[in-house]
Protein backbone atom coordinates (compact mmCIF):
# COMPACT_ATOMS: atom_id res chain seq x y z
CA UNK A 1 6.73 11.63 11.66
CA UNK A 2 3.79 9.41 12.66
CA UNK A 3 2.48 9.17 16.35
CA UNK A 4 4.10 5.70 16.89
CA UNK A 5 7.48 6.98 16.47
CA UNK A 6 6.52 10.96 18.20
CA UNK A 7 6.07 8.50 20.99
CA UNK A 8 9.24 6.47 21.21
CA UNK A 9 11.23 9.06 20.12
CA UNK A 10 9.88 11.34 22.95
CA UNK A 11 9.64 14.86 21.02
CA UNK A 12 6.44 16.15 22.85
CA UNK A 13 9.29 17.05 25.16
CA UNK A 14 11.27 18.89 22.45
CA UNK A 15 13.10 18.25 19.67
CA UNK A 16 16.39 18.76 21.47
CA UNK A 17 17.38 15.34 22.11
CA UNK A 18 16.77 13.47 18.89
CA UNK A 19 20.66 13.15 18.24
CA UNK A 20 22.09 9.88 19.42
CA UNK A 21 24.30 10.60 22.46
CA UNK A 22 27.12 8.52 20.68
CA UNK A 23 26.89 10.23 17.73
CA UNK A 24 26.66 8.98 14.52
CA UNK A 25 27.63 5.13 14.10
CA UNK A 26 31.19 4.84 11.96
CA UNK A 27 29.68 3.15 9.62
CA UNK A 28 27.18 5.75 8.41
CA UNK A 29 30.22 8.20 9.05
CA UNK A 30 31.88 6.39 6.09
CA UNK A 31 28.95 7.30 3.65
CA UNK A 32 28.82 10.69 4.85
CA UNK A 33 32.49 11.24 4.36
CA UNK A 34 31.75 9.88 0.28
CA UNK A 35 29.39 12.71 0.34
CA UNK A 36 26.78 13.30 -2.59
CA UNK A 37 26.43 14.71 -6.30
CA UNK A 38 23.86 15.48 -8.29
CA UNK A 39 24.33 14.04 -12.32
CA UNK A 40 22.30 14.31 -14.94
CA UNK A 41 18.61 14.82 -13.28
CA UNK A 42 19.26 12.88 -10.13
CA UNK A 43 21.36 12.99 -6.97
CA UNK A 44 22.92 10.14 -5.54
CA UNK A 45 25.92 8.97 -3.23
CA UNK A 46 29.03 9.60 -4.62
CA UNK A 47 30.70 8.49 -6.76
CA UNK A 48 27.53 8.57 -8.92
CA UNK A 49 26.89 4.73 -10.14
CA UNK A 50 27.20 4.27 -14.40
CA UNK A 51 23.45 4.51 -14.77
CA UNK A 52 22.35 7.74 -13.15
CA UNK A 53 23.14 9.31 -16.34
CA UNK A 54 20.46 7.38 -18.39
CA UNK A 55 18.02 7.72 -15.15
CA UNK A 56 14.99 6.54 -14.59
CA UNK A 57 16.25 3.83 -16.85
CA UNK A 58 13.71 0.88 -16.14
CA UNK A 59 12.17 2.08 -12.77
CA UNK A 60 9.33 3.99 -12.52
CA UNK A 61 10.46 7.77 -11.94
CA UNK A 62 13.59 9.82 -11.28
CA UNK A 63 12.73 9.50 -7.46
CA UNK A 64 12.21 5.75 -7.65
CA UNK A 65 15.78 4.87 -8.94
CA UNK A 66 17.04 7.83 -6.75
CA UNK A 67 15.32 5.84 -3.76
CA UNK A 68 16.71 2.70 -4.97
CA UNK A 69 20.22 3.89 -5.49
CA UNK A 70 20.22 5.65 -1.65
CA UNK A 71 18.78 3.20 0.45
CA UNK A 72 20.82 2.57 3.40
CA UNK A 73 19.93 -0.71 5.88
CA UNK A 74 20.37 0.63 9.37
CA UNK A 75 21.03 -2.53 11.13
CA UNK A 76 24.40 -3.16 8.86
CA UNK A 77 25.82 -0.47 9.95
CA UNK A 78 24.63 0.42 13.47
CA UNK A 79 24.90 -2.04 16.04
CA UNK A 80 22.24 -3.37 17.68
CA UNK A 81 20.31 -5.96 19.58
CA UNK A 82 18.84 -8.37 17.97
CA UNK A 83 16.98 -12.03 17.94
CA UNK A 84 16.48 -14.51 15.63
CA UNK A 85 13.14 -16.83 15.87
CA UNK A 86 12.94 -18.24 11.96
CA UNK A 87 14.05 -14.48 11.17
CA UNK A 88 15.40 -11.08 12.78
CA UNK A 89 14.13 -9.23 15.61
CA UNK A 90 14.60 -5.89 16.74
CA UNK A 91 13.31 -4.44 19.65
CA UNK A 92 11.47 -1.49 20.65
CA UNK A 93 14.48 0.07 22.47
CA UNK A 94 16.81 -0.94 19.22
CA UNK A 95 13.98 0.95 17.01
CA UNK A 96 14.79 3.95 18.66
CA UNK A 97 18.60 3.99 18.62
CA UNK A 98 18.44 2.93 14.38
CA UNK A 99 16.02 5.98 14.22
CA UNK A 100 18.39 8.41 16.20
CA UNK A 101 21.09 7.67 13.68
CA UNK A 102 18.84 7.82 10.85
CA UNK A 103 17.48 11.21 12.06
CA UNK A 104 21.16 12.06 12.43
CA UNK A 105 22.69 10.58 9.07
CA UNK A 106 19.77 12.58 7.50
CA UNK A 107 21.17 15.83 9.05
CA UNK A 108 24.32 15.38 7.57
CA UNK A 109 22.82 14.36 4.47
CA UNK A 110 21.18 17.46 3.91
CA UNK A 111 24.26 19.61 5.02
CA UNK A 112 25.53 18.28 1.97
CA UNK A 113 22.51 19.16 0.17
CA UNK A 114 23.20 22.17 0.98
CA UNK A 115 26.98 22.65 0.49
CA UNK A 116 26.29 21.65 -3.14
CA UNK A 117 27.59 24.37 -5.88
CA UNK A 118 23.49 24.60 -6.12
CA UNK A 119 21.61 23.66 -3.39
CA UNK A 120 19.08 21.38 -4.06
CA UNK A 121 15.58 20.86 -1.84
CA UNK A 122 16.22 17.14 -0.25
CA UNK A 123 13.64 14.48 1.10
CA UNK A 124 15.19 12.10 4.24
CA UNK A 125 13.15 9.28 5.02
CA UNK A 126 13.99 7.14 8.27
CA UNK A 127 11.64 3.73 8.76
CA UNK A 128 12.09 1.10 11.72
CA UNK A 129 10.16 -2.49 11.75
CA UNK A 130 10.43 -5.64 14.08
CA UNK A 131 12.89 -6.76 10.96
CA UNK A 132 14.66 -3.82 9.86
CA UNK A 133 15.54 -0.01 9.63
CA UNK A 134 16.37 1.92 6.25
CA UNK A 135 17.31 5.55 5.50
CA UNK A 136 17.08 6.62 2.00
CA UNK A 137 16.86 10.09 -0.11
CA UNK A 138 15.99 11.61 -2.38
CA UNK A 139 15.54 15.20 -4.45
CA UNK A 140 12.30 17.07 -3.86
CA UNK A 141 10.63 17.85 -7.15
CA UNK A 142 7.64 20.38 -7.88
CA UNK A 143 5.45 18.40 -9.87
CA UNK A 144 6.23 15.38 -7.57
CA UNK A 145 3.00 14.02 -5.62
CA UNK A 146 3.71 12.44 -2.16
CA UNK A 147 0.70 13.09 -0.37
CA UNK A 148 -0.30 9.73 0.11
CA UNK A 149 3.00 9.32 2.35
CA UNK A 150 1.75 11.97 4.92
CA UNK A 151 -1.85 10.86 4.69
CA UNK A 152 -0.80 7.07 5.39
CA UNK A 153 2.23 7.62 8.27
CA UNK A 154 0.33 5.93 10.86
CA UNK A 155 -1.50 3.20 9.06
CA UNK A 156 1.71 0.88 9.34
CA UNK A 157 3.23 -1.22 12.38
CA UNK A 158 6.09 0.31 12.15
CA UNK A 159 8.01 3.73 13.17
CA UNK A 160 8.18 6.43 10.36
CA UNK A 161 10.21 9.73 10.19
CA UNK A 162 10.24 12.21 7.40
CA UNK A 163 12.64 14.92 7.06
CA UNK A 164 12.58 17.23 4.60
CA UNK A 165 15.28 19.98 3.46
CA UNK A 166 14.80 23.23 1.56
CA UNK A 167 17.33 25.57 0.42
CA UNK A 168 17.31 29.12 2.36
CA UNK A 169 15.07 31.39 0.97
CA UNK A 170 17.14 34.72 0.17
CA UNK A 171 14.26 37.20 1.91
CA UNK A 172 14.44 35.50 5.23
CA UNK A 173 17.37 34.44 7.74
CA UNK A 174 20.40 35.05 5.46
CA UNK A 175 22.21 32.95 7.68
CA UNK A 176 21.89 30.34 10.46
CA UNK A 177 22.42 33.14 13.26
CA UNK A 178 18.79 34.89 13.46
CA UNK A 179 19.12 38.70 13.98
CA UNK A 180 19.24 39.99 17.67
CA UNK A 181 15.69 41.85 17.43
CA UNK A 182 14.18 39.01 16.18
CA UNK A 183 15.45 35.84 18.21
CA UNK A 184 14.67 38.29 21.01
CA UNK A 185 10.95 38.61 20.09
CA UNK A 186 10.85 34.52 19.50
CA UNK A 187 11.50 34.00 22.99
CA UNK A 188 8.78 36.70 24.28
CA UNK A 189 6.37 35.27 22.39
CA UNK A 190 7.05 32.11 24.11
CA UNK A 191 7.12 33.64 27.36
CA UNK A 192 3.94 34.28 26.77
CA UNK A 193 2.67 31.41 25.37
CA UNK A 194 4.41 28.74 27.54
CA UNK A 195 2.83 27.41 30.65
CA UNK A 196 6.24 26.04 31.67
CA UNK A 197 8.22 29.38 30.57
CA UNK A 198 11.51 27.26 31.35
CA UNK A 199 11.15 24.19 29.99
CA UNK A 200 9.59 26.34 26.25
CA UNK A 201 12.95 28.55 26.40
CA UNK A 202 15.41 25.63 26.27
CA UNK A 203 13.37 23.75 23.23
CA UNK A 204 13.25 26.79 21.66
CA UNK A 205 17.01 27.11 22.46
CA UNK A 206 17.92 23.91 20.75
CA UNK A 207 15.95 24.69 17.89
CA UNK A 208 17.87 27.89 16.77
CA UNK A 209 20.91 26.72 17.96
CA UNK A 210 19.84 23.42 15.27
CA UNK A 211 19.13 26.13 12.24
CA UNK A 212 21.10 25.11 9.57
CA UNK A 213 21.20 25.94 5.97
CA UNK A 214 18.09 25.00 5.20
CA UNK A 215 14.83 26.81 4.93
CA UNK A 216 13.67 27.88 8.70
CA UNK A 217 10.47 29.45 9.78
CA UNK A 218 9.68 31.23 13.11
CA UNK A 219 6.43 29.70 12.82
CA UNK A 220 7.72 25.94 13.31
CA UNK A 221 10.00 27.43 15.86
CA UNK A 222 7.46 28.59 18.04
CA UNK A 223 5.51 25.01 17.49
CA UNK A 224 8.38 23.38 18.71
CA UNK A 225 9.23 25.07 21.40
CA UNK A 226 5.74 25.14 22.85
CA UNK A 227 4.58 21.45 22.41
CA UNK A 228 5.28 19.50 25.81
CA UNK A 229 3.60 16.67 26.71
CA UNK A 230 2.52 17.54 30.60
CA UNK A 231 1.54 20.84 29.46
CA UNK A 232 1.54 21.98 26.34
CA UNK A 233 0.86 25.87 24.93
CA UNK A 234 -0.26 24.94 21.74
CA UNK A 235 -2.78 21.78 19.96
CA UNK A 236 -1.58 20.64 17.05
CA UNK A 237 -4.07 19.59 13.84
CA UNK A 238 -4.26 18.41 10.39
CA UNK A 239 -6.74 21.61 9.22
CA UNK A 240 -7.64 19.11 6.36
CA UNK A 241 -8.95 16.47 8.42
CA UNK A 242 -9.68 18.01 11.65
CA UNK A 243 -13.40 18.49 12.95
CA UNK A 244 -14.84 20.24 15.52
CA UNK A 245 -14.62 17.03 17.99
CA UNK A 246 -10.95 16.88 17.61
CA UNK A 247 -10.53 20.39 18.27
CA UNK A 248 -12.62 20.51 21.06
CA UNK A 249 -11.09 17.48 22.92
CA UNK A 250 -7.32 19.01 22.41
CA UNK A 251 -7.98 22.30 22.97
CA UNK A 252 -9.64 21.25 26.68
CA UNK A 253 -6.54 19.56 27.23
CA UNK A 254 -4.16 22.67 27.19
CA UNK A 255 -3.95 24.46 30.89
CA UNK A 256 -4.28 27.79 29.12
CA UNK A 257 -7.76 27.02 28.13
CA UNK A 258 -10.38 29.01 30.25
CA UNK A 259 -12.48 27.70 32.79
CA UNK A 260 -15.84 29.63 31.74
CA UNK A 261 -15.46 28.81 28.03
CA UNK A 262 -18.18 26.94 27.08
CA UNK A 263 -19.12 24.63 23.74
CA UNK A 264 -23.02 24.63 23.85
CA UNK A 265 -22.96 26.92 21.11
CA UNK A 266 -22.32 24.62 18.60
CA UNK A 267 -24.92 22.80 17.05
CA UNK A 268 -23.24 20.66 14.18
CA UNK A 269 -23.59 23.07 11.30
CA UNK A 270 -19.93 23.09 10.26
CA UNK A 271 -20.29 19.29 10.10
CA UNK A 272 -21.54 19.93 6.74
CA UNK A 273 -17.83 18.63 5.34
CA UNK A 274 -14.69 18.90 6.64
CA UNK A 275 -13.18 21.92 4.11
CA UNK A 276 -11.08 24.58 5.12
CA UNK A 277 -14.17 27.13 5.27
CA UNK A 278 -15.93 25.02 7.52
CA UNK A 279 -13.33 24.61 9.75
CA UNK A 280 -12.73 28.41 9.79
CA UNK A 281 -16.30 29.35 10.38
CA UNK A 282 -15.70 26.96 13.19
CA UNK A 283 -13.01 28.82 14.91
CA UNK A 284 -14.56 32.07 14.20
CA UNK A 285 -17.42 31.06 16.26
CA UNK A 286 -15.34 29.34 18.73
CA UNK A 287 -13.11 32.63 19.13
CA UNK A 288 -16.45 34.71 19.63
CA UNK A 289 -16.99 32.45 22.44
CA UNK A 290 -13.32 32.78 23.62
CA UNK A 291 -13.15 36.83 23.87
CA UNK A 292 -16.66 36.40 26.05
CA UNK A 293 -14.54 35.00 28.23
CA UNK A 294 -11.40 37.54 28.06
CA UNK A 295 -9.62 35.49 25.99
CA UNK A 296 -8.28 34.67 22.35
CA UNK A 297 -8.08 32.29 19.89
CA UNK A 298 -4.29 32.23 17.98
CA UNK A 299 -3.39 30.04 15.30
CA UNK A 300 -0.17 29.08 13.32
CA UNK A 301 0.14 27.48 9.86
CA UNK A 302 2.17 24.93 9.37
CA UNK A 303 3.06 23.79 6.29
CA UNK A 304 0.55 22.80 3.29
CA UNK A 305 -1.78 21.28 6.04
CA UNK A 306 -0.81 21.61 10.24
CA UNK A 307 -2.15 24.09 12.44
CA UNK A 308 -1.30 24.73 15.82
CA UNK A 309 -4.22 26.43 17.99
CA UNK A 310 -3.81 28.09 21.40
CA UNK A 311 -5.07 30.44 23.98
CA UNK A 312 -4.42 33.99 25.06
CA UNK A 313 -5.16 36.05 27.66
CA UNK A 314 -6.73 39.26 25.66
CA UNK A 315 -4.89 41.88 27.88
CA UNK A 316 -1.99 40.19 26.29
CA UNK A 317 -2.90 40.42 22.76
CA UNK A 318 -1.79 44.32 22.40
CA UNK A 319 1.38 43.23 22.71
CA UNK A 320 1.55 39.36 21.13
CA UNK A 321 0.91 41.25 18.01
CA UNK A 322 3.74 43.55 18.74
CA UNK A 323 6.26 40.50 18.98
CA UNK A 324 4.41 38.87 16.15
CA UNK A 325 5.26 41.54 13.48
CA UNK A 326 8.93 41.53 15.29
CA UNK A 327 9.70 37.92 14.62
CA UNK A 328 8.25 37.79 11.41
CA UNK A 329 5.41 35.09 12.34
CA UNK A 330 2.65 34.74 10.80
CA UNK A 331 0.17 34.29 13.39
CA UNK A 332 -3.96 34.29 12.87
CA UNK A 333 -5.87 35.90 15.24
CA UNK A 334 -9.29 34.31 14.64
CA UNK A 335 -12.40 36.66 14.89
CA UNK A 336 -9.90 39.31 13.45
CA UNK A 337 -9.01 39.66 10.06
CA UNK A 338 -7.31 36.16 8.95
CA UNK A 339 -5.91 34.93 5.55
CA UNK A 340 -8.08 33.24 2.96
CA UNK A 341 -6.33 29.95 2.59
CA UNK A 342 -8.87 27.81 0.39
């Protein structure tokens, strides 16, 4: 989602209480209830309209009439407060409670994804303006390129959230209960990870209690369950875009970074270009500095392009790695031996 609607939706505090607290609005109810099918090469609400047979027909692509055919205006079916000056206007507060039931139409919507005879990977888009909120859908494809959504999230007025749903892999989590072992080693690894122990439990809490069908990593587990915005045990980063200001300025912000670490060291090398080795040769030297100190430098991928850096006490890393291997997360240790991701 972009920062504008991280903000008014709250999640630095977890991810917990995203659902509306009236539950989804009747109205979106009814196109749940209709479900979804998938004909020909697209998926759609059902009953499937005449055309999605002969799709793309005369749009673009498969996902523009897909995206045309599942677009869903908010305010017609959710009420809220509005004004009218020469045209609608919808509030900041109003925003949020058309983006609550977006975020939780789009949960339903990929249940049903998911309870298809074939599960298909899904794509849930929820956007709020001053004039209007849609939700709209469509299939995930591999040769699809969508970059330019994620790279231009924030560059609008308005509040953007993108939800995306991926059939369970068969090698990990057979089911939406995690095993005993590991669940057990998710939550020690945010015990000790988590400046507020209590407050990174219960996120982490909602989010396994949330797992679903769809794909589910312990790596964005333990994200989620240690962002908080008063004190947070992990600083999150686009590795593609980050530089070593950024990094610096978020990683002094966490309470687990140490007092005698110091950034002197750097000269401005790495500023070379902002590519994946530079960045890495960054955090190498950065955890050098770190250990000096008595403490390291622990990353987590996530996805094509986040990382999520943090601190650790390196009496503590014996057994992090311990509970590491135990809930299957793949966790970098920098200075160690890390992957080669370029």
């Amino acid at each position: 989602m972009n920062d504008r609607a991280a903000r008014v939706l709250g999640v630095r505090d977890g991810f917990g209480g995203l659902d509306p607290a009236e539950g989804l609005a009747s109205g979106l109810r009814t196109w749940v209830d209709g479900g979804i099918e998938c004909r020909g090469e697209v998926v759609c609400w059902a009953p499937a309209p005449a055309d999605a047979d002969d799709a793309p027909g005369r749009l673009f692509d498969l996902v523009a009439w897909e995206q045309f055919h599942n677009d869903v205006h908010l305010g017609s079916f959710v009420p809220v407060d509005d004004a009218y000056a020469g045209g609608p206007l919808i509030g900041v507060d109003a925003q949020r409670i058309l983006l609550r039931q977006g975020i939780a139409l789009a949960r339903e919507v990929g249940r049903l994804a998911g309870e298809l005879s074939t599960p298909i990977p899904l794509r849930c888009i929820i956007a709020t303006t001053e004039t209007n909120g849609k939700f709209r859908f469509y299939r995930i494809r591999p040769d699809d390129d969508w970059s330019w959504l994620f790279e231009n999230l924030d560059h609008g007025r308005g509040f953007v959230v993108v939800i995306d749903f991926l059939p369970r892999s068969h090698d990990r989590f057979q089911s939406a209960h995690i095993a005993a072992p590991q669940r057990a080693a998710l939550f020690d690894l945010v015990e000790l990870l988590a400046p507020d122990v209590e407050k990174a439990r219960g996120r982490l809490k909602d989010v396994l209690e949330n797992a679903s069908w769809s794909a589910f990593d312990p790596e964005d587990a333990l994200i989620e369950a240690l962002f908080d915005s008063v004190d947070s045990g992990l600083a999150y980063f686009d590795r593609v875009i980050a530089g070593p200001d950024e990094i610096r300025s978020h990683l002094e912000q966490l309470s687990t970074c140490p007092e005698g670490l110091t950034w002197d060291w750097y000269d401005g090398d790495t500023k070379s270009g902002k590519t994946e080795t530079a960045l890495r040769n960054y955090l190498r030297l950065l955890a050098d500095q770190s250990r000096v100190v008595g403490t390291a430098l622990i990353g987590v991928f996530a996805g094509e392009r986040g990382l999520a850096l943090g601190f650790l006490s390196s009496d503590k890393l014996e057994r992090f790695i311990e509970l590491a291997a135990a809930a299957e997360a793949e966790i970098i240790i920098y200075g160690a031996v890390e992957p080669d991701v370029d």
